[in-house]
ModelCIF file with pLDDT and N, C-alpha, C, O atoms, coordinates in Angstrom:
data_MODEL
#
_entry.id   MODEL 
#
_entity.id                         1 
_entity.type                       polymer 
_entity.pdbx_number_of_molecules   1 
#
_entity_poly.entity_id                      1 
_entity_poly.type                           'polypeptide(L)' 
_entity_poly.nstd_linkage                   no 
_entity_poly.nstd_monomer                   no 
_entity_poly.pdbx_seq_one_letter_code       
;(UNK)(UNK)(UNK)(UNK)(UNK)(UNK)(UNK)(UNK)(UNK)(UNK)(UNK)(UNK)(UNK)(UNK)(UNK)(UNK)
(UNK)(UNK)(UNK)(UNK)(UNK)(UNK)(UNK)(UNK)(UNK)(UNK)(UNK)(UNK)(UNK)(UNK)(UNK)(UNK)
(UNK)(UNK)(UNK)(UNK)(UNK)(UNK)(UNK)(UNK)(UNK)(UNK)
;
_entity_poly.pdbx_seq_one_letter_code_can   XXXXXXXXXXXXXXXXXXXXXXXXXXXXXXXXXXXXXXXXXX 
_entity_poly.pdbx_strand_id                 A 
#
loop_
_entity_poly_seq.entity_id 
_entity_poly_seq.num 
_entity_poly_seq.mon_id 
_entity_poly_seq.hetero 
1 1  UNK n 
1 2  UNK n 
1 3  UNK n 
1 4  UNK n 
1 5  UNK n 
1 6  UNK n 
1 7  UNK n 
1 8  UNK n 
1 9  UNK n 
1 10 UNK n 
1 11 UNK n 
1 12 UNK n 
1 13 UNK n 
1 14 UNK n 
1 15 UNK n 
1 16 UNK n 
1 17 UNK n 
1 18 UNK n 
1 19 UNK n 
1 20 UNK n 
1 21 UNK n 
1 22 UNK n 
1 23 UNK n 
1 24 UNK n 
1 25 UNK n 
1 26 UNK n 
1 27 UNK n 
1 28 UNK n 
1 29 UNK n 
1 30 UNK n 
1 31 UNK n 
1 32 UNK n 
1 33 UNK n 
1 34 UNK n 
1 35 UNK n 
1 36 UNK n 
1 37 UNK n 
1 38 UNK n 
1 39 UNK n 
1 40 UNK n 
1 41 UNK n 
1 42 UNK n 
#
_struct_asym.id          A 
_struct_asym.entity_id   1 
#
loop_
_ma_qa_metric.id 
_ma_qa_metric.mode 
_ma_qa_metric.name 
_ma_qa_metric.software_group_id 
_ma_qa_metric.type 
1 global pLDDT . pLDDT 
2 local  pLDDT . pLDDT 
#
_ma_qa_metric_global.metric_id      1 
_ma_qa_metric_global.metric_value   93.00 
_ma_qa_metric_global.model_id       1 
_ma_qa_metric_global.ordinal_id     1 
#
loop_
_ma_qa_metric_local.label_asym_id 
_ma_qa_metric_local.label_comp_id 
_ma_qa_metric_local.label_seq_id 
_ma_qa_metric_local.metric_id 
_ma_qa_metric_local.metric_value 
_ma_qa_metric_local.model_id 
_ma_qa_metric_local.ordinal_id 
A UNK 1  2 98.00 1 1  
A UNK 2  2 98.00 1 2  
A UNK 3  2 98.00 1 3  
A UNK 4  2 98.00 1 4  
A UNK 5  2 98.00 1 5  
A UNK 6  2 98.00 1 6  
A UNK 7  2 98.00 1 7  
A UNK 8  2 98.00 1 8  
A UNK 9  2 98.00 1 9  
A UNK 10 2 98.00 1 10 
A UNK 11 2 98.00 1 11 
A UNK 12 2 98.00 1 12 
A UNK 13 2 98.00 1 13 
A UNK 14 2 97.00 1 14 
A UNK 15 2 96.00 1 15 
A UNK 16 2 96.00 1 16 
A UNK 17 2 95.00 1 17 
A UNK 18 2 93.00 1 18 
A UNK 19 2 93.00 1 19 
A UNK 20 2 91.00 1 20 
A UNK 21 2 84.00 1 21 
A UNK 22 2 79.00 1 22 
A UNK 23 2 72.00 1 23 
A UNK 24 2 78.00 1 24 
A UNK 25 2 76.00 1 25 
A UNK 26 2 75.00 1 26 
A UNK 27 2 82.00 1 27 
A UNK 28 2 87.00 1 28 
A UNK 29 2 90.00 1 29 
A UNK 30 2 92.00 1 30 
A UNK 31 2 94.00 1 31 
A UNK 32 2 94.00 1 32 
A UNK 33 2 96.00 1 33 
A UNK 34 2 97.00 1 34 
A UNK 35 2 97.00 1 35 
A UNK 36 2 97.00 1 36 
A UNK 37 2 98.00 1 37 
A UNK 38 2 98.00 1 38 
A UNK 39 2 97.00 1 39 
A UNK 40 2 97.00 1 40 
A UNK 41 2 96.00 1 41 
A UNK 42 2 95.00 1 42 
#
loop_
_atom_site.group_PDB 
_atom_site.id 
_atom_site.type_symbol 
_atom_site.label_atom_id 
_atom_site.label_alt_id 
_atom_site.label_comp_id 
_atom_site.label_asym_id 
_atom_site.label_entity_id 
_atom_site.label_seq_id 
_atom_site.pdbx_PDB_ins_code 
_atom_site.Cartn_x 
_atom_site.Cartn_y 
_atom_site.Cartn_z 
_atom_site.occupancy 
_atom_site.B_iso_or_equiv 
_atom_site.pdbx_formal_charge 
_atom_site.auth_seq_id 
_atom_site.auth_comp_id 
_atom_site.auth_asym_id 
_atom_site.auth_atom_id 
_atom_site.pdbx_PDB_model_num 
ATOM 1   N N  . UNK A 1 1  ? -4.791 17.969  4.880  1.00 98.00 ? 1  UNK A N  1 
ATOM 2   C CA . UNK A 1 1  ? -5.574 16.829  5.364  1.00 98.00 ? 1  UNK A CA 1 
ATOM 3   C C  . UNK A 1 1  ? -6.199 16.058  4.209  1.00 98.00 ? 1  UNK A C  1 
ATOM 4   O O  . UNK A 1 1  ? -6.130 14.830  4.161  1.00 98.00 ? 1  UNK A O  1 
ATOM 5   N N  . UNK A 1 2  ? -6.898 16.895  3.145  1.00 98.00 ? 2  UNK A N  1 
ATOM 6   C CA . UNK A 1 2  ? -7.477 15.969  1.970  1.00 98.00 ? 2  UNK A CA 1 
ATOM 7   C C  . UNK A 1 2  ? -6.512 15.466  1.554  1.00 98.00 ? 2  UNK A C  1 
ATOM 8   O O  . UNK A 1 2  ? -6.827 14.315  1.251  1.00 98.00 ? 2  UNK A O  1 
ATOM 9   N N  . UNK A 1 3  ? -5.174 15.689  1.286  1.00 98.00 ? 3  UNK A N  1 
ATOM 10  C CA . UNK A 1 3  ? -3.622 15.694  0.543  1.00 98.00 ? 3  UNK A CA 1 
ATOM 11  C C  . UNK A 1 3  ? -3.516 14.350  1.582  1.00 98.00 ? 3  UNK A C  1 
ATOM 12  O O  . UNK A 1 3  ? -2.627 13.561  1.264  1.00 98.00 ? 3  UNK A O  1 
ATOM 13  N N  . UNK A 1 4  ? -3.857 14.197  2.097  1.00 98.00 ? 4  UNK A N  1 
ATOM 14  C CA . UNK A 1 4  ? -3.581 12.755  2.968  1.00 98.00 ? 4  UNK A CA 1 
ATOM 15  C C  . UNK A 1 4  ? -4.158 11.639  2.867  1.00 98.00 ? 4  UNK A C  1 
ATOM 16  O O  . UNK A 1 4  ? -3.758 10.477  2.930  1.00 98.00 ? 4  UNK A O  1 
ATOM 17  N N  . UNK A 1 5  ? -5.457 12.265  2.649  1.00 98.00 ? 5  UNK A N  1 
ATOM 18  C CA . UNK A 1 5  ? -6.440 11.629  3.094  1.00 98.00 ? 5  UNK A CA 1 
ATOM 19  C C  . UNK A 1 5  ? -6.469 10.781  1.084  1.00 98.00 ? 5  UNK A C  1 
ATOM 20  O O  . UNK A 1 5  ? -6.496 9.631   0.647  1.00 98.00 ? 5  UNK A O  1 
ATOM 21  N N  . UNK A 1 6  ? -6.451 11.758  0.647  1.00 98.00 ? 6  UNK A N  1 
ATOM 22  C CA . UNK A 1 6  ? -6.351 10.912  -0.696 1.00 98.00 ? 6  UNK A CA 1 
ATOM 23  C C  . UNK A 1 6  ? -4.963 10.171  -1.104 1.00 98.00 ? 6  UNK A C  1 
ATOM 24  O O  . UNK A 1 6  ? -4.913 9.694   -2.238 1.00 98.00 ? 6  UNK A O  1 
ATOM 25  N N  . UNK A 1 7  ? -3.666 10.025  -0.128 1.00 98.00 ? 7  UNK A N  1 
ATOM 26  C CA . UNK A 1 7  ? -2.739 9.408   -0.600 1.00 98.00 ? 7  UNK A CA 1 
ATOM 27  C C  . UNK A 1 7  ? -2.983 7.728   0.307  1.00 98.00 ? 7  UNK A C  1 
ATOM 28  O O  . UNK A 1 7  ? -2.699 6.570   -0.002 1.00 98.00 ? 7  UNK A O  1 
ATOM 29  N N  . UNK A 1 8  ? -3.649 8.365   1.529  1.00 98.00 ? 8  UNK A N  1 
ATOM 30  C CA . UNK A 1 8  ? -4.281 6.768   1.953  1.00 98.00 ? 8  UNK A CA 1 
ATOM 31  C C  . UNK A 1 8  ? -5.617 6.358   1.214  1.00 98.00 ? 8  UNK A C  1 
ATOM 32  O O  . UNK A 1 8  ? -6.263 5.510   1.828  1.00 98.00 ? 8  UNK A O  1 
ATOM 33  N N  . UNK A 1 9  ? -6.034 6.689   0.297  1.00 98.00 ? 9  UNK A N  1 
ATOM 34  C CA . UNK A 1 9  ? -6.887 5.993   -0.492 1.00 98.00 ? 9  UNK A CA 1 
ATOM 35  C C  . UNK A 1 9  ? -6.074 5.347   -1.913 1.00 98.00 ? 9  UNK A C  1 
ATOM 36  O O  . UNK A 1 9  ? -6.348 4.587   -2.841 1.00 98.00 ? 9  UNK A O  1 
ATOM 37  N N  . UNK A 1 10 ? -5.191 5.969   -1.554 1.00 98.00 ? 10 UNK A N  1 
ATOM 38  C CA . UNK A 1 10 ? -4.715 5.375   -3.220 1.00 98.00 ? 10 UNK A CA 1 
ATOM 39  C C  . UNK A 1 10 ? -3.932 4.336   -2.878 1.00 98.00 ? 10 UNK A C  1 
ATOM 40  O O  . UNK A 1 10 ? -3.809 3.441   -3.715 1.00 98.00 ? 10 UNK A O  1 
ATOM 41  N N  . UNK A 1 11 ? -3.153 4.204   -1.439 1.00 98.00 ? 11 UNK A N  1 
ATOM 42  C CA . UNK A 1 11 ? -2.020 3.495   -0.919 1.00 98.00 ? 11 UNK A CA 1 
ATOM 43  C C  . UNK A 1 11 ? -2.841 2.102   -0.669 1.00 98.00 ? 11 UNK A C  1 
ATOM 44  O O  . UNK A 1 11 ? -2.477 1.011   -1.109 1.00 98.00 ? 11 UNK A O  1 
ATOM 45  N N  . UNK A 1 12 ? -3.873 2.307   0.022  1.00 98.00 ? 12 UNK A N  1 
ATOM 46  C CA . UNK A 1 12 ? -4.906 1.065   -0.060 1.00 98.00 ? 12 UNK A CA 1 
ATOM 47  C C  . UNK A 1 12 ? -4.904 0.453   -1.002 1.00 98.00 ? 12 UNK A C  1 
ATOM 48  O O  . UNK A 1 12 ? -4.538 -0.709  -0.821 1.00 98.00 ? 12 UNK A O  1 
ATOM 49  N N  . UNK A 1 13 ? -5.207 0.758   -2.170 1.00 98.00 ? 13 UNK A N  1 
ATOM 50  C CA . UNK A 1 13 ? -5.652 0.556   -3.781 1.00 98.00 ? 13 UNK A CA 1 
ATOM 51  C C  . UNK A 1 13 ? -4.695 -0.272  -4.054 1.00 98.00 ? 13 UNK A C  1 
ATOM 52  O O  . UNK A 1 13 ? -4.925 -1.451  -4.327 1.00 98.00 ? 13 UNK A O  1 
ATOM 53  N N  . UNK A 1 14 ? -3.073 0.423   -4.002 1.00 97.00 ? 14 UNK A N  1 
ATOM 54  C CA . UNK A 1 14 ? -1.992 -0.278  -4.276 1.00 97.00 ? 14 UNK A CA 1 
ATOM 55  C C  . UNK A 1 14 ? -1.804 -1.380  -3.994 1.00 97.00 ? 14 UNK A C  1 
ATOM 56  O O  . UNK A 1 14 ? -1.511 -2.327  -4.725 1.00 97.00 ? 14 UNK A O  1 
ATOM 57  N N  . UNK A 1 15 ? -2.033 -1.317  -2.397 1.00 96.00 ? 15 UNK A N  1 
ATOM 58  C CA . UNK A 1 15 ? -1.944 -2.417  -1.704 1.00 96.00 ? 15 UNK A CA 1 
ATOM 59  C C  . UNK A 1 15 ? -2.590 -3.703  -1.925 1.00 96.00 ? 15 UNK A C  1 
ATOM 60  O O  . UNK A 1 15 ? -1.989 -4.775  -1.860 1.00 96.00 ? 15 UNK A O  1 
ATOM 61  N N  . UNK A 1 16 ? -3.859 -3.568  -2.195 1.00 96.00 ? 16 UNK A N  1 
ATOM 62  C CA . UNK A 1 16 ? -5.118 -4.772  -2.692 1.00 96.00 ? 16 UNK A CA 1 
ATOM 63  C C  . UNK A 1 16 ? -4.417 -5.307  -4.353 1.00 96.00 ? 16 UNK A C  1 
ATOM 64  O O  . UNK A 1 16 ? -4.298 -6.469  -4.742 1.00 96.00 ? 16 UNK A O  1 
ATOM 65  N N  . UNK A 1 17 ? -3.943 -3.721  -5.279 1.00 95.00 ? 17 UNK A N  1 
ATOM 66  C CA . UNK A 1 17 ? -3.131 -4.617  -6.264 1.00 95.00 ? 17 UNK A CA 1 
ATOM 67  C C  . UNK A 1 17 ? -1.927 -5.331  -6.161 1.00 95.00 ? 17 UNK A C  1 
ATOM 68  O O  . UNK A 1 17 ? -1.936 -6.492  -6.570 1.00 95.00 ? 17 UNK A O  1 
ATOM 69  N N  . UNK A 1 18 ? -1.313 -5.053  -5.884 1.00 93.00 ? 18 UNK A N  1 
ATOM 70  C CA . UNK A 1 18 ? 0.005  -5.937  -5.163 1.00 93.00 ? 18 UNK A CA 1 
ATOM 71  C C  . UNK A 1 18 ? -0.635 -7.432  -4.689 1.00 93.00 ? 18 UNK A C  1 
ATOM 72  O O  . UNK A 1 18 ? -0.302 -8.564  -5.039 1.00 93.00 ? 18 UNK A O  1 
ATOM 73  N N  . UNK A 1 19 ? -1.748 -6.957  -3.699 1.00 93.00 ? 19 UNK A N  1 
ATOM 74  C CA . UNK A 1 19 ? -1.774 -8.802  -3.163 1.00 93.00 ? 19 UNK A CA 1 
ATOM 75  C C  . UNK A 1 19 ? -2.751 -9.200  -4.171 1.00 93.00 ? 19 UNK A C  1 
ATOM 76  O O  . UNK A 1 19 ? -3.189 -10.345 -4.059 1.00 93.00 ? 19 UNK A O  1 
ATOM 77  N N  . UNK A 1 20 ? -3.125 -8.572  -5.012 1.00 91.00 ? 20 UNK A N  1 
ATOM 78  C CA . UNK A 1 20 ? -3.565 -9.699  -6.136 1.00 91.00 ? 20 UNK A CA 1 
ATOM 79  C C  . UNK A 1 20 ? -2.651 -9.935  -7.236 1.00 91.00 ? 20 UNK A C  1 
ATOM 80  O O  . UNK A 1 20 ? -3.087 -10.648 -8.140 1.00 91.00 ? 20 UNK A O  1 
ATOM 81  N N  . UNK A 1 21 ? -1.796 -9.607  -7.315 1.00 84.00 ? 21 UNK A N  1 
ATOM 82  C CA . UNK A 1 21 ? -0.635 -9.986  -8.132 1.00 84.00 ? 21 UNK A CA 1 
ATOM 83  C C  . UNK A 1 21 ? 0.677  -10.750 -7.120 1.00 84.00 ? 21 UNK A C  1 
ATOM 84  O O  . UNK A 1 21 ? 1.885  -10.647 -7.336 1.00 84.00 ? 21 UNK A O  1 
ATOM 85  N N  . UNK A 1 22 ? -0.169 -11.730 -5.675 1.00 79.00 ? 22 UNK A N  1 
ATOM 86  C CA . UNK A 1 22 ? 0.991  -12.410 -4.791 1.00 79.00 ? 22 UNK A CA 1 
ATOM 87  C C  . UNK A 1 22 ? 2.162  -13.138 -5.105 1.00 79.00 ? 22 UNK A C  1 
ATOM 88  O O  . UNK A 1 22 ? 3.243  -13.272 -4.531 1.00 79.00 ? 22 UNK A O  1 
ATOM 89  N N  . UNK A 1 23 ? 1.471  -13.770 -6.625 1.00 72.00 ? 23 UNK A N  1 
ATOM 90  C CA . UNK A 1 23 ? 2.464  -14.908 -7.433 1.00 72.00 ? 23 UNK A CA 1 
ATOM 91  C C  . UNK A 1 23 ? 3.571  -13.814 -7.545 1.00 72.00 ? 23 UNK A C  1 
ATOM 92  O O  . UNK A 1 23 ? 4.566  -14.211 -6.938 1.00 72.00 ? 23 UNK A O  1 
ATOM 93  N N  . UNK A 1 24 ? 3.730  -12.796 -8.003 1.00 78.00 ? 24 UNK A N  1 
ATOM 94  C CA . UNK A 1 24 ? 5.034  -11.839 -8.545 1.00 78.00 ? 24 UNK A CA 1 
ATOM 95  C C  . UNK A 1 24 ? 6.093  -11.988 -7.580 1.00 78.00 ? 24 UNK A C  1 
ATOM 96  O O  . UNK A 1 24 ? 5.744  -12.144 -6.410 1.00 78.00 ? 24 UNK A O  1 
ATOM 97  N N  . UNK A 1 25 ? 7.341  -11.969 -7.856 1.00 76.00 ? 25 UNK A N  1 
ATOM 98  C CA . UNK A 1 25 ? 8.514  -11.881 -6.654 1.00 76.00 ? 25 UNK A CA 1 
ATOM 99  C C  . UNK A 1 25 ? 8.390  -10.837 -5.999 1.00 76.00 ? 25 UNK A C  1 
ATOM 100 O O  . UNK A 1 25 ? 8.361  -11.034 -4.784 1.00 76.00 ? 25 UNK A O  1 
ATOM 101 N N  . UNK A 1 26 ? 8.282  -9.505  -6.411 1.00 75.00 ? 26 UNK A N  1 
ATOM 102 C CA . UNK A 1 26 ? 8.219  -8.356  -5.807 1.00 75.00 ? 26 UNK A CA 1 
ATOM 103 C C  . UNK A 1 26 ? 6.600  -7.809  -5.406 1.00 75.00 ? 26 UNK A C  1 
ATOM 104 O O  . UNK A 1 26 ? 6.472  -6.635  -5.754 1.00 75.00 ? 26 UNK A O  1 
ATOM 105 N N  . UNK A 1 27 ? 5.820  -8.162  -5.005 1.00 82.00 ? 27 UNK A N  1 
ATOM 106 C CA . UNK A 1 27 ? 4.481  -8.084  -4.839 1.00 82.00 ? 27 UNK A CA 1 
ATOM 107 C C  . UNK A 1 27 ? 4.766  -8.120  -3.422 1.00 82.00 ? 27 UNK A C  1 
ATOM 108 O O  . UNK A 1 27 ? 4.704  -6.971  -2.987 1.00 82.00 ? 27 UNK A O  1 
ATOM 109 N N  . UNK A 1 28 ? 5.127  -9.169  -2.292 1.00 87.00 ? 28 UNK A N  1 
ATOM 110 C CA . UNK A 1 28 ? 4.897  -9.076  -1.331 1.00 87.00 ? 28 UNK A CA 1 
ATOM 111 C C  . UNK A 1 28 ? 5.581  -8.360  -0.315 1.00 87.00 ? 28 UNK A C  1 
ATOM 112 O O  . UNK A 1 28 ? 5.186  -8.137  0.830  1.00 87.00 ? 28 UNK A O  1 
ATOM 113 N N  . UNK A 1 29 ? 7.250  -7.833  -1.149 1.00 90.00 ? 29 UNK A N  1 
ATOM 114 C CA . UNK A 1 29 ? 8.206  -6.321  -0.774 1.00 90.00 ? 29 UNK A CA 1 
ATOM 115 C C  . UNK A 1 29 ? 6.700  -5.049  -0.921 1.00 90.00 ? 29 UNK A C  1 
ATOM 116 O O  . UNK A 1 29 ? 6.236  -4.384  0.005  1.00 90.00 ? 29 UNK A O  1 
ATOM 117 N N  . UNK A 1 30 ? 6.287  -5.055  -2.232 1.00 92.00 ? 30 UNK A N  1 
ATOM 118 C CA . UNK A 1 30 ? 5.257  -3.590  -2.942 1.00 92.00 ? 30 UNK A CA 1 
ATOM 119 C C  . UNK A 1 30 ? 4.578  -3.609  -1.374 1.00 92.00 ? 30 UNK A C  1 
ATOM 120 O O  . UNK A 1 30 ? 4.743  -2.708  -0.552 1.00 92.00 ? 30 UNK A O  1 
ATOM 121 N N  . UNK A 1 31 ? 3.978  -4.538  -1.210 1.00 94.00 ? 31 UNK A N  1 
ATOM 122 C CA . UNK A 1 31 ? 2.623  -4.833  0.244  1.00 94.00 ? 31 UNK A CA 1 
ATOM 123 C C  . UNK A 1 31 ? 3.323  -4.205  1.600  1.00 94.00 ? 31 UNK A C  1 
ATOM 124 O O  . UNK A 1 31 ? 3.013  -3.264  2.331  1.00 94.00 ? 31 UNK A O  1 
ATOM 125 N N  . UNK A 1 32 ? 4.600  -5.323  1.601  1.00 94.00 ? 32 UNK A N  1 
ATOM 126 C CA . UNK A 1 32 ? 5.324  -4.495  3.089  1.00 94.00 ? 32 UNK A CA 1 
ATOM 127 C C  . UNK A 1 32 ? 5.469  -3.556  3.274  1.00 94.00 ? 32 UNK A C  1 
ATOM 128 O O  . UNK A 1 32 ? 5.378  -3.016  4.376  1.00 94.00 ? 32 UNK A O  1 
ATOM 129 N N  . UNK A 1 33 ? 5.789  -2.971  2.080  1.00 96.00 ? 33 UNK A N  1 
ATOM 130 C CA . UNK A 1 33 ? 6.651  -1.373  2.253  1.00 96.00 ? 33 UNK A CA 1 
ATOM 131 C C  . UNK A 1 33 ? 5.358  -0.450  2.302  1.00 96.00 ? 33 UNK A C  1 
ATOM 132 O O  . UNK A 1 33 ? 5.377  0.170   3.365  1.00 96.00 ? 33 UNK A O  1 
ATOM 133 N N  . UNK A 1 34 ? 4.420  -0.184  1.661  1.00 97.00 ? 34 UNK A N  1 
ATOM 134 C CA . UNK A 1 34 ? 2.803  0.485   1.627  1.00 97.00 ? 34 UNK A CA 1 
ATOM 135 C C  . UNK A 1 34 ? 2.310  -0.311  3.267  1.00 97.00 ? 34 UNK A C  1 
ATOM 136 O O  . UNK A 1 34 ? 2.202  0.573   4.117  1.00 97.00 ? 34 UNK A O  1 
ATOM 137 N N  . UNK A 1 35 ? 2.155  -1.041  3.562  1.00 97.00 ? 35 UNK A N  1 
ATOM 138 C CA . UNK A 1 35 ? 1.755  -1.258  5.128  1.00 97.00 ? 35 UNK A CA 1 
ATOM 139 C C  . UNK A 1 35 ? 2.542  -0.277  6.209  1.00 97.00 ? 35 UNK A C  1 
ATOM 140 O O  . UNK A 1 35 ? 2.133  0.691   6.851  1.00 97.00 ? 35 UNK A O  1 
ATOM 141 N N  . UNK A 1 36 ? 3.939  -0.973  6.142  1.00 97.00 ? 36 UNK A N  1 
ATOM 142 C CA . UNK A 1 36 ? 4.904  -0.259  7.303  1.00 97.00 ? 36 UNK A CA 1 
ATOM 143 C C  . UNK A 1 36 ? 5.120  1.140   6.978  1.00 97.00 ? 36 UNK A C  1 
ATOM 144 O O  . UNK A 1 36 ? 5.957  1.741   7.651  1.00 97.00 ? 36 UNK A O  1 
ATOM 145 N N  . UNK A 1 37 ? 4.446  1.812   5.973  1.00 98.00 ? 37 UNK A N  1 
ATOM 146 C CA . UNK A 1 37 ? 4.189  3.474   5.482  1.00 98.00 ? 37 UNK A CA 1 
ATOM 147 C C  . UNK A 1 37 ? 3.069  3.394   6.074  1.00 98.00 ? 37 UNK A C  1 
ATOM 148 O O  . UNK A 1 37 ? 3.318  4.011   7.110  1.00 98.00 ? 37 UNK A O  1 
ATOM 149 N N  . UNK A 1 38 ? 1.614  2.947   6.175  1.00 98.00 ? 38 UNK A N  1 
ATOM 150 C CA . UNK A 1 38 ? 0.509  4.007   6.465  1.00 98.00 ? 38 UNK A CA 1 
ATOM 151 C C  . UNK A 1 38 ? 0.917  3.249   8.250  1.00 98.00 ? 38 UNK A C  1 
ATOM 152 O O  . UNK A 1 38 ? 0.400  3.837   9.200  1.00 98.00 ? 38 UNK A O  1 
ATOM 153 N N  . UNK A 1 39 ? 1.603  2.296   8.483  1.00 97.00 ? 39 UNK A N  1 
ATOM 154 C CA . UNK A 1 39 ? 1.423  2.256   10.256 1.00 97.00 ? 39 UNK A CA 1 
ATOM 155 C C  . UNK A 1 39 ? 2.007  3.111   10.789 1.00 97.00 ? 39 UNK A C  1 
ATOM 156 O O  . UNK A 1 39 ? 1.757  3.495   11.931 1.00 97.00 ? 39 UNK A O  1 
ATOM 157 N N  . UNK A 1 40 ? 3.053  3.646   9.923  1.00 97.00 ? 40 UNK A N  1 
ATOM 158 C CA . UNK A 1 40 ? 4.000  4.502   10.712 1.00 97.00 ? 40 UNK A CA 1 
ATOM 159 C C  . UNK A 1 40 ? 3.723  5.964   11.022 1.00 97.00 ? 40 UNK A C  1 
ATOM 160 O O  . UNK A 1 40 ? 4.140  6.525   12.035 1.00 97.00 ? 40 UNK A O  1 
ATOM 161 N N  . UNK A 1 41 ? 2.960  6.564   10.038 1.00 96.00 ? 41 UNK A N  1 
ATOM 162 C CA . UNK A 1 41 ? 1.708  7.782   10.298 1.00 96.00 ? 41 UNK A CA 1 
ATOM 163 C C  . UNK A 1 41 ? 0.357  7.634   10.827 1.00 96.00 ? 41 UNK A C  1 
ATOM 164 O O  . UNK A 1 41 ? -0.491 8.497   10.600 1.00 96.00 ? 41 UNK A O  1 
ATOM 165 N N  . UNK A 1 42 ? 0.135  6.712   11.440 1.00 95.00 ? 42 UNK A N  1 
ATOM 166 C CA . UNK A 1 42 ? -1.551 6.236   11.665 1.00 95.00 ? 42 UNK A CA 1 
ATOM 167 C C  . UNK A 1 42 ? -1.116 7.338   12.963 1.00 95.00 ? 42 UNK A C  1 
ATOM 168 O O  . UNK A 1 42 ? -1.947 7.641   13.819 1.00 95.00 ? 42 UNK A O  1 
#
């Protein structure tokens, strides 16, 4: 459960960096793919 619980804290993290790097080509693939991962275990 902590083993989780700290990979959705970090996946968040990712996520907020990715959309602050939106200008990048691959930034808004990084975002999709970390979203449609934590919806799919919620």
């Amino acid at each position: 459960e902590r083993w989780q619980r700290n990979l959705a804290v970090a996946l968040g993290n990712a996520r907020r960096a990715w959309l602050a790097q939106g200008a990048l080509v691959y930034a808004p693939e990084k975002v999709g793919l970390i979203e449609a991962a934590l919806q799919q275990r919620l």
